[in-house]
Protein backbone atom coordinates (compact mmCIF):
# COMPACT_ATOMS: atom_id res chain seq x y z
CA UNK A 1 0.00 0.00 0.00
CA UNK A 2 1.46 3.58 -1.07
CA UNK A 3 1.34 6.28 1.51
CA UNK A 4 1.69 9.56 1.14
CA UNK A 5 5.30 10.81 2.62
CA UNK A 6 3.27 13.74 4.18
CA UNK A 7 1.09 13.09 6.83
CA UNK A 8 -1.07 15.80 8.71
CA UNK A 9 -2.33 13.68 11.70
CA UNK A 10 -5.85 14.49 13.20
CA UNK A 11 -7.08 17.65 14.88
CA UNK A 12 -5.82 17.50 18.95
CA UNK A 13 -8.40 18.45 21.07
CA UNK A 14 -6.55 22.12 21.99
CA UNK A 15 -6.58 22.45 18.41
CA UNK A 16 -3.45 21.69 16.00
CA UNK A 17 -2.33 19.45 13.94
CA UNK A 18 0.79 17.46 13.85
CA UNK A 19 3.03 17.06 10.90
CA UNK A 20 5.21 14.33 10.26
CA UNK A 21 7.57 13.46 7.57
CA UNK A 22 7.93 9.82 6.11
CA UNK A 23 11.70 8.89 5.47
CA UNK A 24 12.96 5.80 4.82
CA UNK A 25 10.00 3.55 6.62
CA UNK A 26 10.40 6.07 9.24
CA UNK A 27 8.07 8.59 10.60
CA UNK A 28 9.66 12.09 11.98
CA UNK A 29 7.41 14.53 13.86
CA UNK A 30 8.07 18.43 12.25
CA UNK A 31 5.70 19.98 14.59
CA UNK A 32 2.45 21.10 15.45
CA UNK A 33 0.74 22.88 12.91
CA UNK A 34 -1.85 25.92 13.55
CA UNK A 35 -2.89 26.87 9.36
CA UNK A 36 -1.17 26.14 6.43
CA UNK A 37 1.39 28.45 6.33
CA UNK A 38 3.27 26.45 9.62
CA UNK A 39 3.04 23.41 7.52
CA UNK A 40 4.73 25.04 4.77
CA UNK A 41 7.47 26.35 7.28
CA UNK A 42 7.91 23.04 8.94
CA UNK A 43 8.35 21.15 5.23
CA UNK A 44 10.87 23.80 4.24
CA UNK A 45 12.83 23.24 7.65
CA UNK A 46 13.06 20.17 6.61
CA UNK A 47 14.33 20.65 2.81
CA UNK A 48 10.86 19.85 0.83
CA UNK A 49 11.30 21.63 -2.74
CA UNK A 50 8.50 23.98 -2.96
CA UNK A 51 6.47 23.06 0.01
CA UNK A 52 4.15 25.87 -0.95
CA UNK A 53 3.18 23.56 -4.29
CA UNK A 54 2.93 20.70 -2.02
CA UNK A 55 0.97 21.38 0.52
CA UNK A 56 -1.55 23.54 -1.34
CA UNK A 57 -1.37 21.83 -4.55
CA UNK A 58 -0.12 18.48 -4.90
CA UNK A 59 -2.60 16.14 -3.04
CA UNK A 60 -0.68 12.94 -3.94
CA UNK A 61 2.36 14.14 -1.53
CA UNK A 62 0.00 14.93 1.42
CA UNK A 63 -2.46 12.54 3.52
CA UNK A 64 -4.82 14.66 5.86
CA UNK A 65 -5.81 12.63 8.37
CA UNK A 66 -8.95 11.75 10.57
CA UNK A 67 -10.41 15.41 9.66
CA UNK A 68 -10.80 17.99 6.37
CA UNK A 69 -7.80 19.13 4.55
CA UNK A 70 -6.31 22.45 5.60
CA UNK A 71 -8.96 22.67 9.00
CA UNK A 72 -6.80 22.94 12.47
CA UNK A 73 -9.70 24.10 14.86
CA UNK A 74 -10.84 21.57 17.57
CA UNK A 75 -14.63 21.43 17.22
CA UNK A 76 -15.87 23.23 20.38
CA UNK A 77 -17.47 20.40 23.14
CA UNK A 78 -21.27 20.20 23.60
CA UNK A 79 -20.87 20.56 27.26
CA UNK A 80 -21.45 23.94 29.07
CA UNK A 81 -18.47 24.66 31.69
CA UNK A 82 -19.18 27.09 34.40
């Protein structure tokens, strides 16, 4: 089965989303992502060619995970706290 060497993990319940990088059979954590744009920072950090193209336009390179592509906001919990 072919993976994507991207992966954006689920939405944490704070709100984020991790990144990590496949290499080699081996998954490395780049950080937790807020938007976009700290995706695109954390794949350049890492020496991804044009990580703008790839995050925003190559869906092939990318698996979003457990939620919508480019959403980072933890859906707010039905209970009421005082």
């Amino acid at each position: 089965m072919h993976r994507a060497p991207i992966l954006v993990h689920p939405i944490a319940p704070a709100g984020g989303r991790r990144v990590s990088l496949r290499v080699e059979g081996q998954d490395a954590i780049l950080g937790l992502a807020f938007s976009d744009a700290d995706v695109i920072e954390f794949l350049r950090r890492a020496g991804v060619p044009d990580p703008d193209e790839v995050v925003l336009g190559e869906p092939t390179l990318v698996e979003w995970q457990g939620d919508e592509p480019h959403a980072y906001e933890a859906e707010p919990s039905d209970t009421d706290i005082p």
